[in-house]
C-alpha atoms as a PDB file:
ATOM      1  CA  UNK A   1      95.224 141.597 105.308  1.00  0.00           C
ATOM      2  CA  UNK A   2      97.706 138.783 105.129  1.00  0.00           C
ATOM      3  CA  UNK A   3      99.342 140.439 108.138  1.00  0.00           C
ATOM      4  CA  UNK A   4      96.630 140.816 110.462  1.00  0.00           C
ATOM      5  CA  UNK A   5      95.697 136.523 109.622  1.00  0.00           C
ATOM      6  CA  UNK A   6      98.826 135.608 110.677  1.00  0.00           C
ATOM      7  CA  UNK A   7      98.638 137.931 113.381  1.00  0.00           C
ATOM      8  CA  UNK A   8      95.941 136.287 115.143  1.00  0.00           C
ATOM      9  CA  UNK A   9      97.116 133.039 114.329  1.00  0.00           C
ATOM     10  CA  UNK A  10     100.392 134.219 116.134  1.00  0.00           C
ATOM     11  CA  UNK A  11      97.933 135.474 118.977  1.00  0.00           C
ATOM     12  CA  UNK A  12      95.914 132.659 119.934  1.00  0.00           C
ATOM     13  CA  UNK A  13      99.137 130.162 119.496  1.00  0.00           C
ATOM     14  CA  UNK A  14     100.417 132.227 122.239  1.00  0.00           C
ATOM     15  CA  UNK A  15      97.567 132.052 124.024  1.00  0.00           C
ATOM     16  CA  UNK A  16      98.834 128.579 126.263  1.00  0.00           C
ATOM     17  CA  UNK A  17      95.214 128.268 127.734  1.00  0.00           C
ATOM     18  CA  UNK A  18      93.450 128.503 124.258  1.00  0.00           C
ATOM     19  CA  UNK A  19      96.513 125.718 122.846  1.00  0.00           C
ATOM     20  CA  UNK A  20      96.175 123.712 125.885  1.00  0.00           C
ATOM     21  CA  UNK A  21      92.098 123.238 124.701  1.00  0.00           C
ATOM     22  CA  UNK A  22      93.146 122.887 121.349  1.00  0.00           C
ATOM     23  CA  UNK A  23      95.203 119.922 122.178  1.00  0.00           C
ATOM     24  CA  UNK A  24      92.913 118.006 124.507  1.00  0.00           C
ATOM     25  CA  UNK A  25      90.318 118.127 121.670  1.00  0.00           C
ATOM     26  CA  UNK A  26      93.154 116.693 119.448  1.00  0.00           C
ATOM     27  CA  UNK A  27      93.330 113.895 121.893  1.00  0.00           C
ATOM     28  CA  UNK A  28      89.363 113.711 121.319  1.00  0.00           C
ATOM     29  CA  UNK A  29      89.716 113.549 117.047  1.00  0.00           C
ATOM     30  CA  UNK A  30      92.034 110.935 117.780  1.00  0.00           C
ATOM     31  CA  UNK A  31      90.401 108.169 119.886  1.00  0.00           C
ATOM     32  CA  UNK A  32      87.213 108.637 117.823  1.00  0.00           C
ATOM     33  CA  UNK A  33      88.382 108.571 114.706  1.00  0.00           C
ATOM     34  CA  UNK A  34      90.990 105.318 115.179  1.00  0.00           C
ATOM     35  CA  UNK A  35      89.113 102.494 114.490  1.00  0.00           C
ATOM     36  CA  UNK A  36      87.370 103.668 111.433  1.00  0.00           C
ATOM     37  CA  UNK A  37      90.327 104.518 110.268  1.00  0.00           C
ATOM     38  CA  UNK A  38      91.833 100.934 110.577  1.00  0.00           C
ATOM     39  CA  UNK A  39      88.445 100.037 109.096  1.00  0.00           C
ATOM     40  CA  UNK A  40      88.770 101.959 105.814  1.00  0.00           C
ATOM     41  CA  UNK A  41      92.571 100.412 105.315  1.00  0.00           C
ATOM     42  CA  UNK A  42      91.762  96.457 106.068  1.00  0.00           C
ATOM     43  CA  UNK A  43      91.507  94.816 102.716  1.00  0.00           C
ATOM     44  CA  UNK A  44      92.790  91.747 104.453  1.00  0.00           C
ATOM     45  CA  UNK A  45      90.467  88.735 103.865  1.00  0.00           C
ATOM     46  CA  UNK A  46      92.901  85.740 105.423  1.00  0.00           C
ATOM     47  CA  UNK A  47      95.938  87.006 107.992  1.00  0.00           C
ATOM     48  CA  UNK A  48      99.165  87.904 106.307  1.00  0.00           C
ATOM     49  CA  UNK A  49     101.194  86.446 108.638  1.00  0.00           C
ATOM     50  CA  UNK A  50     100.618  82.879 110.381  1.00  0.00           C
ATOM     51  CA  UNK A  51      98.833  83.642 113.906  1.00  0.00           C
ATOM     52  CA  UNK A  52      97.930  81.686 117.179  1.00  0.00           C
ATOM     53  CA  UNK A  53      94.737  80.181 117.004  1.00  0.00           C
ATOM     54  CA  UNK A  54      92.784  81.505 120.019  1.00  0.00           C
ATOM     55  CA  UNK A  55      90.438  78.868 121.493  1.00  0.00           C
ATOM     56  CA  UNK A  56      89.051  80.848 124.265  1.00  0.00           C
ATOM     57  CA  UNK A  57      88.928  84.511 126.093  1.00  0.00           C
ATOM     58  CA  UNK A  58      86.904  87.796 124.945  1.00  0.00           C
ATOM     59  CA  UNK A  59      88.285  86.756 121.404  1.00  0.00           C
ATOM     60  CA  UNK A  60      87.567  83.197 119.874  1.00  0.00           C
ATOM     61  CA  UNK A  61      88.707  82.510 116.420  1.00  0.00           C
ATOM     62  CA  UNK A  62      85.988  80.612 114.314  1.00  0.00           C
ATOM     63  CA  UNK A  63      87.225  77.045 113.488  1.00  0.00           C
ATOM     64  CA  UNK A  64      85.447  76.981 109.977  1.00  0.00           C
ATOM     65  CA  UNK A  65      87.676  79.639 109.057  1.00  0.00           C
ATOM     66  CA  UNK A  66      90.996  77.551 108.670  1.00  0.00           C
ATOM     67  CA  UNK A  67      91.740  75.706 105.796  1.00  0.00           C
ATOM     68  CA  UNK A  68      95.043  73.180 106.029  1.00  0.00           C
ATOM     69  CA  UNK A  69      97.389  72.753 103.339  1.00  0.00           C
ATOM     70  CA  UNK A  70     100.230  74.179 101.944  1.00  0.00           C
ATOM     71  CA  UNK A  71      98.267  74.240  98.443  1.00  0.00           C
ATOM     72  CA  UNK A  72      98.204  77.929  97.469  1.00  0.00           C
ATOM     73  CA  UNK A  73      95.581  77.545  94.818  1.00  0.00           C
ATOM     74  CA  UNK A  74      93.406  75.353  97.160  1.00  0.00           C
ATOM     75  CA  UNK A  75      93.748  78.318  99.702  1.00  0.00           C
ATOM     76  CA  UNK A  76      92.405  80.682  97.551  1.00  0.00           C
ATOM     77  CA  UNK A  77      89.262  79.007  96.618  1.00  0.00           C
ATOM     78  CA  UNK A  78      88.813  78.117 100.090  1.00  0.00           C
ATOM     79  CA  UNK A  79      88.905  81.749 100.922  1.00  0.00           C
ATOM     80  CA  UNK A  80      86.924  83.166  97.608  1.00  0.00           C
ATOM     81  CA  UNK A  81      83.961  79.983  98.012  1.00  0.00           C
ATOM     82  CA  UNK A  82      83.706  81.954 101.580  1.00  0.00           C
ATOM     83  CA  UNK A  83      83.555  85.274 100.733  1.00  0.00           C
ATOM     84  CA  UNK A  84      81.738  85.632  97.406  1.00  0.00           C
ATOM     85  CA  UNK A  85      77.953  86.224  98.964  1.00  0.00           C
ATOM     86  CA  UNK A  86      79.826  88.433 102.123  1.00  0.00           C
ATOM     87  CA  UNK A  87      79.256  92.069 102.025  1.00  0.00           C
ATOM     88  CA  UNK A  88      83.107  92.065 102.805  1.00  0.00           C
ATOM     89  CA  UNK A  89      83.525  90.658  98.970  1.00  0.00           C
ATOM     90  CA  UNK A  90      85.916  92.543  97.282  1.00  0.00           C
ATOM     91  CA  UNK A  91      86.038  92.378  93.161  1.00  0.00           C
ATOM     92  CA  UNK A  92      89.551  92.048  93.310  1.00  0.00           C
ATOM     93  CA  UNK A  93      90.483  89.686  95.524  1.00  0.00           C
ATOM     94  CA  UNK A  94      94.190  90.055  97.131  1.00  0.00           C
ATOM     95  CA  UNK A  95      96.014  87.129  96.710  1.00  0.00           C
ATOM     96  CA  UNK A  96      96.448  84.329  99.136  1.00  0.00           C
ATOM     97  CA  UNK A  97      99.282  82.922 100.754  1.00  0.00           C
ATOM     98  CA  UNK A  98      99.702  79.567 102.662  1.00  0.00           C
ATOM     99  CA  UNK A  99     102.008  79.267 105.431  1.00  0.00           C
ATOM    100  CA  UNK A 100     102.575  75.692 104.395  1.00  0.00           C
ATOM    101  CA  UNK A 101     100.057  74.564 107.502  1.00  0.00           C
ATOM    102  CA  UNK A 102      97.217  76.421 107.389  1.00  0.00           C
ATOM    103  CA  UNK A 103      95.227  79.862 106.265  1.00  0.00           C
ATOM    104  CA  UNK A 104      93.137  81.572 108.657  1.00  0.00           C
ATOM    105  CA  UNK A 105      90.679  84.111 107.252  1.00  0.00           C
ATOM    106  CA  UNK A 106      90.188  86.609 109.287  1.00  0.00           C
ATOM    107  CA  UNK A 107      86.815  86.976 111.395  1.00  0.00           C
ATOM    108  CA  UNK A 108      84.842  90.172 110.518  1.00  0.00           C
ATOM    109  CA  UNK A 109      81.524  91.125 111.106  1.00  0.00           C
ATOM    110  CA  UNK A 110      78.248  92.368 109.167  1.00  0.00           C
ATOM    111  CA  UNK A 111      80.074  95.897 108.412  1.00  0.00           C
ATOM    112  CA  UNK A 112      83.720  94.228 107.482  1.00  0.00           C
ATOM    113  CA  UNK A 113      85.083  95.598 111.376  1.00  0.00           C
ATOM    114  CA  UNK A 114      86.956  93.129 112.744  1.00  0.00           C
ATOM    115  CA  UNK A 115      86.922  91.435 116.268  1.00  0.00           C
ATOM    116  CA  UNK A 116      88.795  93.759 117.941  1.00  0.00           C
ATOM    117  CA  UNK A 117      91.444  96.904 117.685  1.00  0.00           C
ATOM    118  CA  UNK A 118      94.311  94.990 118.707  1.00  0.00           C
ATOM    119  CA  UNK A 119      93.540  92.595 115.717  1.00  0.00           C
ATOM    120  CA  UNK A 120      94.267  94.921 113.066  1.00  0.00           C
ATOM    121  CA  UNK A 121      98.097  94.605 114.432  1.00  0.00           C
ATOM    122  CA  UNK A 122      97.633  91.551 112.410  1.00  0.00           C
ATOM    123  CA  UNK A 123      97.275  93.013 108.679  1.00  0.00           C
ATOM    124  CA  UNK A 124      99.630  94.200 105.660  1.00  0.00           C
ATOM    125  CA  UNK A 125      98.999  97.930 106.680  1.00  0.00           C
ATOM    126  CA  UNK A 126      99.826  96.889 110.728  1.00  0.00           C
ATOM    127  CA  UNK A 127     102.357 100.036 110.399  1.00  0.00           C
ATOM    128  CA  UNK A 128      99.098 101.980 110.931  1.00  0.00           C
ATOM    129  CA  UNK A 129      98.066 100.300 113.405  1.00  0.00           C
ATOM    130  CA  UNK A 130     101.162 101.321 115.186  1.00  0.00           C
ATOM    131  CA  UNK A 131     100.703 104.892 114.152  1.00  0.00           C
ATOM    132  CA  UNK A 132      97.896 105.403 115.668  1.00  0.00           C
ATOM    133  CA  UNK A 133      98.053 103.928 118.792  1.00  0.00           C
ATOM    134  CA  UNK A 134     101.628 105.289 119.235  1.00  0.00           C
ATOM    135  CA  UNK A 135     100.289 109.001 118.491  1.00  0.00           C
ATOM    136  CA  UNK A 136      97.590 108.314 120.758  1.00  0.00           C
ATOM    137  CA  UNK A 137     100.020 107.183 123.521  1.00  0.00           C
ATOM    138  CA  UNK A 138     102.337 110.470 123.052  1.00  0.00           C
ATOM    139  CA  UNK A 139      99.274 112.446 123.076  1.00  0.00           C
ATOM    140  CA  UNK A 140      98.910 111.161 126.755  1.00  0.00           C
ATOM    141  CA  UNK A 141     102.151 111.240 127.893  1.00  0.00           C
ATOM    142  CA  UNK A 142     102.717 114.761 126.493  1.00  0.00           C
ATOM    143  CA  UNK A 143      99.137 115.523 128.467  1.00  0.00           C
ATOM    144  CA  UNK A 144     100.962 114.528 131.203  1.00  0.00           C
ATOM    145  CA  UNK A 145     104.150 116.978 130.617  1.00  0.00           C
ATOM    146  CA  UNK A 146     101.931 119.570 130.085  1.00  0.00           C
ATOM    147  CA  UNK A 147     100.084 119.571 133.310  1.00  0.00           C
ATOM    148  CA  UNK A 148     104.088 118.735 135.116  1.00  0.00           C
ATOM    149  CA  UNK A 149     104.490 122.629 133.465  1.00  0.00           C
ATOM    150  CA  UNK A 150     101.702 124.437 133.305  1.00  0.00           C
ATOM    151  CA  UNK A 151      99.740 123.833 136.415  1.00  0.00           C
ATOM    152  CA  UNK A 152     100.297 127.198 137.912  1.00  0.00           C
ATOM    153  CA  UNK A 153     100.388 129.251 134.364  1.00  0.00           C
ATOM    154  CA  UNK A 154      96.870 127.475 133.168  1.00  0.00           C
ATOM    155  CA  UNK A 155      95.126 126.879 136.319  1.00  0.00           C
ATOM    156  CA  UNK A 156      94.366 123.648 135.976  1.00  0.00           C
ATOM    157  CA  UNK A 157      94.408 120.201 138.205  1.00  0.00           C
ATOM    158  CA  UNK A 158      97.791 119.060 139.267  1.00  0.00           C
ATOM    159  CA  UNK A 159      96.331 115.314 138.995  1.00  0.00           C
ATOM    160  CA  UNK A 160      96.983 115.218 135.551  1.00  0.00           C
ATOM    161  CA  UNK A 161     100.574 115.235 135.491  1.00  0.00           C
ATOM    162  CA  UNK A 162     100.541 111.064 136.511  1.00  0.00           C
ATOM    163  CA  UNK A 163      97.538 109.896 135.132  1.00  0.00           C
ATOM    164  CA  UNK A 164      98.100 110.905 131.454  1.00  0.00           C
ATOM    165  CA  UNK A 165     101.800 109.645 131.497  1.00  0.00           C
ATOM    166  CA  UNK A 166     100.205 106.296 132.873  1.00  0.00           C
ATOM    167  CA  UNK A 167      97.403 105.750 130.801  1.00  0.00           C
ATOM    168  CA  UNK A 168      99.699 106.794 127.749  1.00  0.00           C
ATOM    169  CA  UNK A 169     102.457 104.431 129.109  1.00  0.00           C
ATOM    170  CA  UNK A 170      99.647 101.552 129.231  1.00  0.00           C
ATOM    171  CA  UNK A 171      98.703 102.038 125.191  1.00  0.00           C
ATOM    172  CA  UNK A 172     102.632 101.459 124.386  1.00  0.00           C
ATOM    173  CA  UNK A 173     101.800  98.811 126.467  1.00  0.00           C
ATOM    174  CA  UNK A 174      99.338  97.543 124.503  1.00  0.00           C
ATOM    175  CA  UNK A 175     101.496  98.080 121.205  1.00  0.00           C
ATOM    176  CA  UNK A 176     104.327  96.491 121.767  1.00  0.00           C
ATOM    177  CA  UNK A 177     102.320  92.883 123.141  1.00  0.00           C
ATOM    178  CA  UNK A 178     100.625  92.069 120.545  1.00  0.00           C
ATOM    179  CA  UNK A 179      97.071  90.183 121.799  1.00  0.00           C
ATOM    180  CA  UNK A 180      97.740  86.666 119.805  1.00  0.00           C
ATOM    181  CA  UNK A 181     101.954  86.504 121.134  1.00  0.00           C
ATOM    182  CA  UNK A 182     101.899  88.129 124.283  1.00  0.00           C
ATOM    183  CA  UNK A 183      97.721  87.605 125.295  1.00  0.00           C
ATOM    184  CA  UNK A 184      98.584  88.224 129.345  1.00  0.00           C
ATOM    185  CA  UNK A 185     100.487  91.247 128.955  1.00  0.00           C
ATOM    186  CA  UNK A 186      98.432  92.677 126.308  1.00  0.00           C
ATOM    187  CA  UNK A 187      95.321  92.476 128.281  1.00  0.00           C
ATOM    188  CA  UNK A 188      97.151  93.569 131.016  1.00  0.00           C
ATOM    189  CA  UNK A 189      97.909  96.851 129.318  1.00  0.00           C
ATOM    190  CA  UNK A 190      94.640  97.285 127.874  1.00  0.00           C
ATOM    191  CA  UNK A 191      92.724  97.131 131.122  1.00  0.00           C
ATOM    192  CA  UNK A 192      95.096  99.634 132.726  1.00  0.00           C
ATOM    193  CA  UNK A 193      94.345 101.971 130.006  1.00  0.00           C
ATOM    194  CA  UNK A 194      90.298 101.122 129.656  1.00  0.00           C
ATOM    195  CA  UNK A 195      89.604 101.282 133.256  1.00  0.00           C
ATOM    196  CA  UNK A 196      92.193 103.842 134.204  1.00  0.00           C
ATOM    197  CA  UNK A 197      90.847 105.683 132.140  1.00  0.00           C
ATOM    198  CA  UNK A 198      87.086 104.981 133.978  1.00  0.00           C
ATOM    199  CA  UNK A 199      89.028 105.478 137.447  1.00  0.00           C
ATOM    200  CA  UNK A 200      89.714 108.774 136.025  1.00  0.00           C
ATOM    201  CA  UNK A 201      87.034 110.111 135.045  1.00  0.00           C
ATOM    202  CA  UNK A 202      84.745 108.760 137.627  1.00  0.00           C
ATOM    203  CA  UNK A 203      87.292 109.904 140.821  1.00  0.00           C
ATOM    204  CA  UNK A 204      88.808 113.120 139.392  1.00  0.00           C
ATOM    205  CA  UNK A 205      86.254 116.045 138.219  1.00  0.00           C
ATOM    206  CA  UNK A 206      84.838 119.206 139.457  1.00  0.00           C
ATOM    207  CA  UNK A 207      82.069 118.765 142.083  1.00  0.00           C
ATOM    208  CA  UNK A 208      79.362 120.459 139.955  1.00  0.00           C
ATOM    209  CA  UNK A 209      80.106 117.656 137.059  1.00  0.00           C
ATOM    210  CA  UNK A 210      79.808 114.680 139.707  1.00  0.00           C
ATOM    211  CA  UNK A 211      77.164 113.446 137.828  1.00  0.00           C
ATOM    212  CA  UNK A 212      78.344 113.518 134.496  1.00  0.00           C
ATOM    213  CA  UNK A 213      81.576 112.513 135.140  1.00  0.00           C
ATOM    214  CA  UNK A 214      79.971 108.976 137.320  1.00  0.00           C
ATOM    215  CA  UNK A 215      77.647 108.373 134.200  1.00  0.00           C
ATOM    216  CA  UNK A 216      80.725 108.957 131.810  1.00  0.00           C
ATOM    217  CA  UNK A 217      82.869 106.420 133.694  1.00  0.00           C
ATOM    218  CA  UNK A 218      79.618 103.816 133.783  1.00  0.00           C
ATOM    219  CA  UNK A 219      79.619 103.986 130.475  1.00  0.00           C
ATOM    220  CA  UNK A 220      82.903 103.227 129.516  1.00  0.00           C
ATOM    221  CA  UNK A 221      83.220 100.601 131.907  1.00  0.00           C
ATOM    222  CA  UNK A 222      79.809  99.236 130.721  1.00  0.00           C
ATOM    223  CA  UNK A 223      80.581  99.110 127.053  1.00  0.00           C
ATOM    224  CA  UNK A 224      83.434  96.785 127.668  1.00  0.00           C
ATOM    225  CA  UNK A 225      81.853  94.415 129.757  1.00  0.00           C
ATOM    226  CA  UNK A 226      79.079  94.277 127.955  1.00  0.00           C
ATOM    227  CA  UNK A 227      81.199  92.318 125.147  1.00  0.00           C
ATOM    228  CA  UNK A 228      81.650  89.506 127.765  1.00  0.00           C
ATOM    229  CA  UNK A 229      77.602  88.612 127.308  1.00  0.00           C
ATOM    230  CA  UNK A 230      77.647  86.993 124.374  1.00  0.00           C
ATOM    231  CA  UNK A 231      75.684  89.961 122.869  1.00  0.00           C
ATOM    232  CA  UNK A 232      74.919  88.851 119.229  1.00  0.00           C
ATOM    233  CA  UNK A 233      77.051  91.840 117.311  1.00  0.00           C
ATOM    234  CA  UNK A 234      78.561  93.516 119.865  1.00  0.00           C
ATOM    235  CA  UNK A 235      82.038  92.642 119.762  1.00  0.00           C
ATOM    236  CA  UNK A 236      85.305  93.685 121.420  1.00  0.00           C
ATOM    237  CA  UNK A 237      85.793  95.795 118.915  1.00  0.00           C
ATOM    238  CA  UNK A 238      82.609  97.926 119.204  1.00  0.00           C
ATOM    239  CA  UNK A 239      82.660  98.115 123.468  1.00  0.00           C
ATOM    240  CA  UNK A 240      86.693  99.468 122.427  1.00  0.00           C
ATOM    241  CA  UNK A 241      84.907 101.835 120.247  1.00  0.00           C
ATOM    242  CA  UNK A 242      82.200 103.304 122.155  1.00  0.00           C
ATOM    243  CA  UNK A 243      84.762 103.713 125.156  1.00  0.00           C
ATOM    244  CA  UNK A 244      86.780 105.323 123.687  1.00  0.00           C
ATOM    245  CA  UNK A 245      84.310 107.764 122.183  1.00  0.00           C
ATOM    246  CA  UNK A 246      83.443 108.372 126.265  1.00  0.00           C
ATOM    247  CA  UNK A 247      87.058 108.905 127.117  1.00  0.00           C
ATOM    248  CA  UNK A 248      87.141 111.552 123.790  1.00  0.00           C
ATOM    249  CA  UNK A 249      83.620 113.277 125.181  1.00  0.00           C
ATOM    250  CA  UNK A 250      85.709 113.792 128.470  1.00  0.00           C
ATOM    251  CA  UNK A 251      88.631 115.448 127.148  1.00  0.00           C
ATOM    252  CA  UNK A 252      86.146 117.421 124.965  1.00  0.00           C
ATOM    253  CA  UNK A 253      84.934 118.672 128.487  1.00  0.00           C
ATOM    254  CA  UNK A 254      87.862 119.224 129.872  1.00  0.00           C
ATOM    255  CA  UNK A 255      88.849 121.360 127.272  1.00  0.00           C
ATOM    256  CA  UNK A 256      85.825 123.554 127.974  1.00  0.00           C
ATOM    257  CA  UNK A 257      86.047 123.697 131.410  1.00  0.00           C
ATOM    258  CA  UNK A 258      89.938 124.830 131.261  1.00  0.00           C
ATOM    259  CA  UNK A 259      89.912 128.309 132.763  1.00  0.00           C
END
């Protein structure tokens, strides 16, 4: 019985089609599943590190949220006076460090999410942060290889091959620039990935999904512009979010439609 399992395990991993699916609904798992992730592992109440104070763009940092002084004890009542009636109150508070200047806590909203993706860059587990993205990214790239070798053996679109590998290049991108040291390239890297990604799914699809695919792209598009009207709890982080669930409906799809 044992023989015959790992028989058609052995069968459908040789199966390149039915691996190919398989790995475009990894891609999927992925994108969704990232920020709540980074959600569950940010205990962070005040930044670990000293950051740049951001005064204006998508992301403004809340003035009422720095305390100056070098006073570590001062710090931490600042921080727990803050935080005690917060549904991000934690019983056991982490302890607070002053970078001899200032303490920023960190802005999060009703549900403990933070601003943004990029911000969690900015936290004592940033190493997963970095994971993440950087598995996301190879995911892409390797897309990309993929459809360079198996175009003719799968059947499918020879598009692929450049998109992916661009769109995964773009989320290294947005890795290595970190949004609060390097704000122009980081943006920069994030829209090619965001609205590549809407290019992509608007421009290349199969006639009879023309529809889909145009409300697909809307949507992603439209949940990241939305955060630039003021929307009261709708943040970066959430129009991130919901695009990228979009982009991980549309490999779903494409997973399906591989014949």
């Amino acid at each position: 019985m044992q023989s015959t399992f790992s028989q058609k395990i052995k069968t459908k991993l040789d199966d390149n089609l039915k691996t190919f699916r398989i790995y475009e609904i990894i891609i999927a798992i992925v994108c969704i599943g990232m920020p709540m992730i980074l959600r569950l592992y940010d205990k962070d109440m005040v930044y670990p590190v000293k950051v740049k104070f951001l005064k204006s763009g998508v992301i403004i940092d809340s003035a009422s949220n720095v305390f100056r002084g070098s006073s570590q004890a001062a710090a931490r009542m600042a921080v727990e006076g803050l935080y005690k009636n917060a549904a991000c109150y934690c019983d056991s508070i982490p302890p607070v460090t002053s970078n001899g200047d200032s303490v920023q806590v960190i802005d999060k909203d009703r549900w403990c999410f933070r601003t943004s993706i990029s911000d969690y860059a900015y936290s004592t587990n940033s190493y997963l942060f970095g994971m993440l993205l950087c598995i996301a990214a190879m995911l892409f790239i390797f897309n990309g290889a993929v459809y360079f070798r198996g175009q003719q053996l799968l059947d499918i679109s020879h598009k692929g091959k450049w998109y992916n590998i661009l769109l995964g290049l773009s989320l290294l991108g947005v890795i290595c620039c970190p949004h609060r040291d390097w704000p122009h390239l980081h943006y920069l890297f994030a829209i090619v990935f965001f609205f590549g990604n809407t290019l992509v799914i608007g421009i290349f699809h199969n006639r009879k999904d023309r529809i889909k695919s145009i409300v697909m792209a809307t949507l992603t598009a439209g949940f990241l512009l939305m955060t630039f009207f003021n929307i009261e709890g709708f943040t970066l982080f959430w129009g991130e979010w919901f695009s990228l669930a979009v982009i991980a409906i549309h490999f779903m799809l494409e997973a399906r439609r591989a014949t």
